[in-house]
N, C-alpha and C. Protein backbone atom coordinates (compact mmCIF):
# COMPACT_ATOMS: atom_id res chain seq x y z
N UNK A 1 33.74 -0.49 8.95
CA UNK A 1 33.82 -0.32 7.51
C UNK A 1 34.42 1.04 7.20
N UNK A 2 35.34 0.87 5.79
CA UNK A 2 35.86 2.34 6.20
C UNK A 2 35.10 3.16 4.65
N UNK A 3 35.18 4.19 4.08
CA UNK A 3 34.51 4.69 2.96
C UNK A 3 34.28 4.07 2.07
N UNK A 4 35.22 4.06 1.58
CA UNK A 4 35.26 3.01 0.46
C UNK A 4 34.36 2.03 0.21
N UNK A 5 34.84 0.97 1.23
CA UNK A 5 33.51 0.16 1.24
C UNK A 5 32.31 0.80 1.35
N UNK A 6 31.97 1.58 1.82
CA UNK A 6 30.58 1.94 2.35
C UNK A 6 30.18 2.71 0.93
N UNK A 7 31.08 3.40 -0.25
CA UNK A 7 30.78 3.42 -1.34
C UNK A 7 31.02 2.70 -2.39
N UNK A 8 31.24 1.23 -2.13
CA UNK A 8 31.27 0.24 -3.34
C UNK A 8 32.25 0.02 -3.97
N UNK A 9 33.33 0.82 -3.51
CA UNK A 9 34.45 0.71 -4.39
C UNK A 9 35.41 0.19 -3.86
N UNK A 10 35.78 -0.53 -2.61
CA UNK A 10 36.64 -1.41 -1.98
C UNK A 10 36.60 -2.85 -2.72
N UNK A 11 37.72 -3.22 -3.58
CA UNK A 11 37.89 -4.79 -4.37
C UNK A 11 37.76 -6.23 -3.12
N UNK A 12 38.46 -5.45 -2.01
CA UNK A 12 38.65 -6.50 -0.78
C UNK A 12 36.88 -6.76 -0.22
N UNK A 13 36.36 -5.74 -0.02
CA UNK A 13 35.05 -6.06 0.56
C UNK A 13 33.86 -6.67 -0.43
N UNK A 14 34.77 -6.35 -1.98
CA UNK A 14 33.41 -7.30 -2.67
C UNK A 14 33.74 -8.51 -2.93
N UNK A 15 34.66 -8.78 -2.54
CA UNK A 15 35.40 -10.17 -2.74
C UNK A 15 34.40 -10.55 -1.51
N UNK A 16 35.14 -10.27 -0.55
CA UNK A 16 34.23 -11.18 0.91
C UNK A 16 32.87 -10.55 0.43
N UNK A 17 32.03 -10.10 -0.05
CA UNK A 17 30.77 -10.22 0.10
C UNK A 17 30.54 -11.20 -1.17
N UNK A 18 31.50 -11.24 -1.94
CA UNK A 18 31.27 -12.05 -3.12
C UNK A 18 30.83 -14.11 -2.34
N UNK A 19 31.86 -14.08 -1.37
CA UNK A 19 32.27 -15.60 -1.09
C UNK A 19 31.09 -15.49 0.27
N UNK A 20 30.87 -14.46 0.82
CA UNK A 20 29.00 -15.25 1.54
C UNK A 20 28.06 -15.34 0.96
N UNK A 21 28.40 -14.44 0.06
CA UNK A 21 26.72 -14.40 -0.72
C UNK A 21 26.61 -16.17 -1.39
N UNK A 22 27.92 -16.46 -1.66
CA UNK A 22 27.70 -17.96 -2.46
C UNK A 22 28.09 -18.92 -1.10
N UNK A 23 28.34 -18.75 -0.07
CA UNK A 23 28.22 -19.71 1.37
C UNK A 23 26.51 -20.36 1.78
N UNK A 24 26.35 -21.20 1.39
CA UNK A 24 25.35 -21.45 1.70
C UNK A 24 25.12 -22.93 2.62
N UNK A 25 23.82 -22.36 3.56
CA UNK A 25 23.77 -23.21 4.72
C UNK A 25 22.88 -24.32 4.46
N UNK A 26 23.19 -25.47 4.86
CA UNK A 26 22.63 -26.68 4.58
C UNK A 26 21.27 -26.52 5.09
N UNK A 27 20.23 -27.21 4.78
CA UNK A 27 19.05 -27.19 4.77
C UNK A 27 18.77 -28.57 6.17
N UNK A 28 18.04 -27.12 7.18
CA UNK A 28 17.67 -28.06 8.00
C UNK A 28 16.65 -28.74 8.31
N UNK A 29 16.56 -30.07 7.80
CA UNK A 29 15.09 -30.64 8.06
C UNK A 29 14.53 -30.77 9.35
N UNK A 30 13.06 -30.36 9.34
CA UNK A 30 12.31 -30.44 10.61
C UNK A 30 10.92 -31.44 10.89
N UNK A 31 11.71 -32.32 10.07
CA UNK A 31 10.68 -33.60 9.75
C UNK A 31 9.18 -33.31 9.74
N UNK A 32 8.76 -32.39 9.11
CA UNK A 32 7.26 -32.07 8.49
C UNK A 32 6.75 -31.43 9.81
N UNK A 33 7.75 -30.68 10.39
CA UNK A 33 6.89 -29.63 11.53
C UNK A 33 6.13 -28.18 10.43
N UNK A 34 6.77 -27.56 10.19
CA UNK A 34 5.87 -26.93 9.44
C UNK A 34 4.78 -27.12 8.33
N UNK A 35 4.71 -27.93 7.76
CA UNK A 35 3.45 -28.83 6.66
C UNK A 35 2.25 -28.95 7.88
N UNK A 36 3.10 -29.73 9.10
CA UNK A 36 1.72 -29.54 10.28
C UNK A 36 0.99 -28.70 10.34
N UNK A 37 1.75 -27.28 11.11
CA UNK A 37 1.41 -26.47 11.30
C UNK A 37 0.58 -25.62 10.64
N UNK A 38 1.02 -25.56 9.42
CA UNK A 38 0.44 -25.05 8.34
C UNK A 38 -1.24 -25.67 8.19
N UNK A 39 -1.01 -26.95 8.32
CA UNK A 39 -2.53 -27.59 8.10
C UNK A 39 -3.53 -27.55 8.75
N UNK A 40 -2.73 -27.13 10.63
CA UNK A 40 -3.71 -27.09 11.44
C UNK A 40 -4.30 -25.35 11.53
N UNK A 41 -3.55 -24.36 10.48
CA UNK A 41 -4.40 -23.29 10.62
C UNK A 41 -5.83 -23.21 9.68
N UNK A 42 -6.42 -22.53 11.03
CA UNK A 42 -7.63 -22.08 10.13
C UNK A 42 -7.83 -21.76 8.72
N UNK A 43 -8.35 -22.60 7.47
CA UNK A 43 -8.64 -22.16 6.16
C UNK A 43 -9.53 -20.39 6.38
N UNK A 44 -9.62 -19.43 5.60
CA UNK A 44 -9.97 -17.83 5.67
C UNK A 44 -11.51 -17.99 5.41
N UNK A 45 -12.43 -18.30 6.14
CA UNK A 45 -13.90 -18.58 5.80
C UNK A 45 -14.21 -17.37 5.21
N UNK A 46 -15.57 -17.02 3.76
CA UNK A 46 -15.70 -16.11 3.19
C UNK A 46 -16.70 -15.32 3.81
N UNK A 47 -17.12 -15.16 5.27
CA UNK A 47 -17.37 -14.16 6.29
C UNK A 47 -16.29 -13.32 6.51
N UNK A 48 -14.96 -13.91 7.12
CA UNK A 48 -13.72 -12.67 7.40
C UNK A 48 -13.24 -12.44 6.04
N UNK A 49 -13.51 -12.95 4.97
CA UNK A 49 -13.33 -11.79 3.52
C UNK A 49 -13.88 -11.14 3.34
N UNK A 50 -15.60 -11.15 3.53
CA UNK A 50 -16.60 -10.01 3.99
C UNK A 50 -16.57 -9.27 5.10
N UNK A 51 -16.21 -9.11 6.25
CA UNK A 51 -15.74 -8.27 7.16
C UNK A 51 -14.42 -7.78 6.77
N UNK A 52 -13.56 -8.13 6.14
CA UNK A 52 -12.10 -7.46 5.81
C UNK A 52 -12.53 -6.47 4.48
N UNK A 53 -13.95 -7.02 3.34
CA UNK A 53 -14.48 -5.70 2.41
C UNK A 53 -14.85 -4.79 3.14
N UNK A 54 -15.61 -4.89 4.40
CA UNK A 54 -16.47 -4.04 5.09
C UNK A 54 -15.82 -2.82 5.62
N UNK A 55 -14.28 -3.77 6.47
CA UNK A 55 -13.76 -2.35 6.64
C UNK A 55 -12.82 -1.45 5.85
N UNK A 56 -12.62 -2.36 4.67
CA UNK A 56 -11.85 -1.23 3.53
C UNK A 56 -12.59 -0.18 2.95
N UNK A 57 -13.79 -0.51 3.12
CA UNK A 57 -15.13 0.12 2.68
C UNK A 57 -14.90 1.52 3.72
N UNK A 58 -14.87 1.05 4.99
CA UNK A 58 -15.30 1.90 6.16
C UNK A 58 -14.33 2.79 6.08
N UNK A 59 -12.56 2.31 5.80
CA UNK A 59 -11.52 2.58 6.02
C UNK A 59 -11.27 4.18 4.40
N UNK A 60 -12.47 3.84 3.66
CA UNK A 60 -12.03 4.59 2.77
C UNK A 60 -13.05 5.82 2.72
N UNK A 61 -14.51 5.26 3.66
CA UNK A 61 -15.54 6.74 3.73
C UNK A 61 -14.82 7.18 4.69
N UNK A 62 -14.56 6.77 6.16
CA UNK A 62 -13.24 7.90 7.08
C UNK A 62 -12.79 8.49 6.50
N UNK A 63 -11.65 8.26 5.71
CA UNK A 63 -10.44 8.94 5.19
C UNK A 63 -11.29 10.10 3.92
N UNK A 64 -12.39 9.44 3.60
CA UNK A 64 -13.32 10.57 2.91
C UNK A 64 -13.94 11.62 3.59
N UNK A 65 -13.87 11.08 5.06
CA UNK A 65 -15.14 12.28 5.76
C UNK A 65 -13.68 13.43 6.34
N UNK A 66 -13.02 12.72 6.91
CA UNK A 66 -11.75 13.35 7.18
C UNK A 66 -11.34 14.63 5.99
N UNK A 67 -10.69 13.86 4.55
CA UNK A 67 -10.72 14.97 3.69
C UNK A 67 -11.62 16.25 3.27
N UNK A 68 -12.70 15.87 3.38
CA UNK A 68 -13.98 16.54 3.29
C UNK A 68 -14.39 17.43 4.44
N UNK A 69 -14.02 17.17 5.80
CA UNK A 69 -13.98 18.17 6.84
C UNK A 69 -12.56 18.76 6.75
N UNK A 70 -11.52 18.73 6.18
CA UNK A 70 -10.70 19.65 6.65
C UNK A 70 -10.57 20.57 4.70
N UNK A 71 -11.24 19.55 4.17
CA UNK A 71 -10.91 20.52 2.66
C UNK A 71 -11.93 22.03 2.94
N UNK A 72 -10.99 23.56 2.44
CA UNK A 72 -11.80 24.47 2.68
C UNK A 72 -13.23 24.48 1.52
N UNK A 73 -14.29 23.92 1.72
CA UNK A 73 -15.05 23.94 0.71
C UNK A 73 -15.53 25.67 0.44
N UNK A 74 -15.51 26.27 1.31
CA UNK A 74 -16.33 28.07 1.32
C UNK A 74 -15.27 28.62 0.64
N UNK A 75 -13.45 28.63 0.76
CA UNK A 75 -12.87 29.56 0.16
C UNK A 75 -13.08 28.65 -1.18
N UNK A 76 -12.74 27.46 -1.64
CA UNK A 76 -12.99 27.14 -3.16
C UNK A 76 -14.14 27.70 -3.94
N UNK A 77 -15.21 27.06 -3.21
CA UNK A 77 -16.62 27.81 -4.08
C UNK A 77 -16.46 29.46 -4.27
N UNK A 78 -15.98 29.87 -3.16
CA UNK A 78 -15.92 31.77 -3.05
C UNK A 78 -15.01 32.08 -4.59
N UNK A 79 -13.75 31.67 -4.85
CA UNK A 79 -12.91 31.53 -5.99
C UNK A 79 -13.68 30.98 -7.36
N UNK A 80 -14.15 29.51 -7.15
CA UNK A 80 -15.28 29.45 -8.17
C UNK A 80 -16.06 30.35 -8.68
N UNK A 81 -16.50 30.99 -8.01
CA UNK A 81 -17.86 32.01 -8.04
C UNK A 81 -17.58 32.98 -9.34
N UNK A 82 -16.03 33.34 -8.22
CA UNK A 82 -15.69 34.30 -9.31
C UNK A 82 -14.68 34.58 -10.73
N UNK A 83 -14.34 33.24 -10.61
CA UNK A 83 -13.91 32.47 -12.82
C UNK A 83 -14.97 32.16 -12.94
N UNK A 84 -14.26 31.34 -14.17
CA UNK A 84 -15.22 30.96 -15.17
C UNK A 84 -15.78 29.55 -15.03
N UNK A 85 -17.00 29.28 -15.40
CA UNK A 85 -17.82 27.98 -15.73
C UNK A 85 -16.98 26.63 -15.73
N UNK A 86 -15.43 26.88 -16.26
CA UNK A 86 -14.45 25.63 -16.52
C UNK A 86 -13.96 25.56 -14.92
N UNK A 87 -13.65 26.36 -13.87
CA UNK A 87 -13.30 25.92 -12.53
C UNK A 87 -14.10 24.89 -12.32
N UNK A 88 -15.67 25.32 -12.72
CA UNK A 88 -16.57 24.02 -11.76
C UNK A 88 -16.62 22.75 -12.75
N UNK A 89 -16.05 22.94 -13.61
CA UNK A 89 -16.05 21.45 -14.03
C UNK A 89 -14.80 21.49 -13.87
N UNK A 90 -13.42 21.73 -13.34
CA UNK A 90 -12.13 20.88 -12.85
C UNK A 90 -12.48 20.31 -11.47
N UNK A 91 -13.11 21.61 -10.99
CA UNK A 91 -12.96 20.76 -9.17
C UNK A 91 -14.15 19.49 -9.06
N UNK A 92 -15.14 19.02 -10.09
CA UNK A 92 -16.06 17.97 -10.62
C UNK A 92 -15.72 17.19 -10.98
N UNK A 93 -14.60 17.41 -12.11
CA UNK A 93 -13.69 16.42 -12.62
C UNK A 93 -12.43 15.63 -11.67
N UNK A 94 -11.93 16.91 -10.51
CA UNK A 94 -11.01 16.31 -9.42
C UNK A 94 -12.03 15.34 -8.90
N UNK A 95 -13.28 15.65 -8.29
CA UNK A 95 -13.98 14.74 -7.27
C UNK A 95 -13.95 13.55 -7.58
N UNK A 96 -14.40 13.86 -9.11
CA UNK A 96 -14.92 12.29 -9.71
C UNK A 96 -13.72 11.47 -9.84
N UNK A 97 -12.66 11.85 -10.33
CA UNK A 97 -11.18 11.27 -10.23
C UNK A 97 -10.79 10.51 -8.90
N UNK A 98 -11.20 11.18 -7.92
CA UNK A 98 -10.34 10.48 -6.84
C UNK A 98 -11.80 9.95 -5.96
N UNK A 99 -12.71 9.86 -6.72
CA UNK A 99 -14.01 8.74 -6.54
C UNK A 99 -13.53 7.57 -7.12
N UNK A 100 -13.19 7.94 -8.39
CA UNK A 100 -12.81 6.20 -9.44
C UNK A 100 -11.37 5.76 -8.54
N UNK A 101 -10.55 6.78 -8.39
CA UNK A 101 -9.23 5.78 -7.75
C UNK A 101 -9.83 5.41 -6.51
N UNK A 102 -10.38 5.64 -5.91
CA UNK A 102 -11.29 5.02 -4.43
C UNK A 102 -11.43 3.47 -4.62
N UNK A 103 -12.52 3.81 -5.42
CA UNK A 103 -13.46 2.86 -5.84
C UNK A 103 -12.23 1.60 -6.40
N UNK A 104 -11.10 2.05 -7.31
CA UNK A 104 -10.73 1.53 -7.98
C UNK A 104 -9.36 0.29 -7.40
N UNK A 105 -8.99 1.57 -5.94
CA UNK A 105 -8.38 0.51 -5.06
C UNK A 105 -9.16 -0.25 -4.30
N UNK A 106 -10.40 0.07 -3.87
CA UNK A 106 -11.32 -1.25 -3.31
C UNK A 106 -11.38 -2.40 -3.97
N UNK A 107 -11.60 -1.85 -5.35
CA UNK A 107 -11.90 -3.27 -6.11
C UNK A 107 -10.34 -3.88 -6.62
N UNK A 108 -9.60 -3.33 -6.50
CA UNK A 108 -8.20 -4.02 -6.71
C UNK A 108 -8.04 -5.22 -5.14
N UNK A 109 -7.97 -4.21 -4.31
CA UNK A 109 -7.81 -5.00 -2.90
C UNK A 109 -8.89 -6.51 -2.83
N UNK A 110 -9.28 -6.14 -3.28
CA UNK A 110 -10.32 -7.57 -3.64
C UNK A 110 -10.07 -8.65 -3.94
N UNK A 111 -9.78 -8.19 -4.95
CA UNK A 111 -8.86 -9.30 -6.01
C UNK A 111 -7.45 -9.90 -5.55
C-alpha cells in the first residue's frame, strides 16, 4: 500500500474496497449442525450465576484491599491534620464515591 491509500485519499483503493465490501459470499448451509450444537450445550444453572456474583464480589474487595495497602493513609491524615475540617469531608466524600461506583458496577454486572 503506498500513502495515500494508507491515508484515505487514493480514488483507486476506495473503489476496490468499495466492490468487496459489496462481494458477498453465498451462504453456506450446514444442515442444522450448529442449532445442534447449540442445544446440546449446557443451559447456565443459577448456582454458576451465584458463583460468577461471588467472585465479582471477591474480585472487587482484592482490588479494594490492594488499593488500601498501597494508598499512603499516614501522609494523607498527616496533611489532613493540618487544613481545615473540609479535607476530611473530601477524602469521605472520595471514599464514599468510589464505594457507590463499586457497588454500582456489581449491580450493573448483574443485570
Amino acid at each position: 500500500m503506498n500513502d495515500s491509500a494508507l491515508k484515505g485519499k487514493d480514488p483507486d483503493f476506495d473503489a476496490w474496497l468499495g466492490q468487496q465490501l459489496q462481494f458477498s459470499e453465498p451462504y453456506l448451509d450446514n444442515d442444522g449442525f450448529c442449532e445442534q450444537v447449540m442445544a446440546q450445550l449446557p443451559a447456565p444453572s443459577r448456582r454458576s450465576e451465584r458463583r460468577a456474583t461471588r467472585v465479582q464480589y471477591a474480585a472487587v474487595v482484592v482490588a479494594s484491599a490492594i488499593v488500601a495497602c498501597l494508598f499512603p493513609f499516614d501522609k494523607v491524615l498527616t496533611e489532613a491534620a493540618q487544613q481545615t475540617i473540609s479535607l476530611y469531608s473530601l477524602i469521605g466524600m472520595g471514599m464514599l464515591g468510589s464505594l457507590v461506583v463499586m457497588t454500582g458496577g456489581i449491580v450493573a454486572a448483574r443485570r
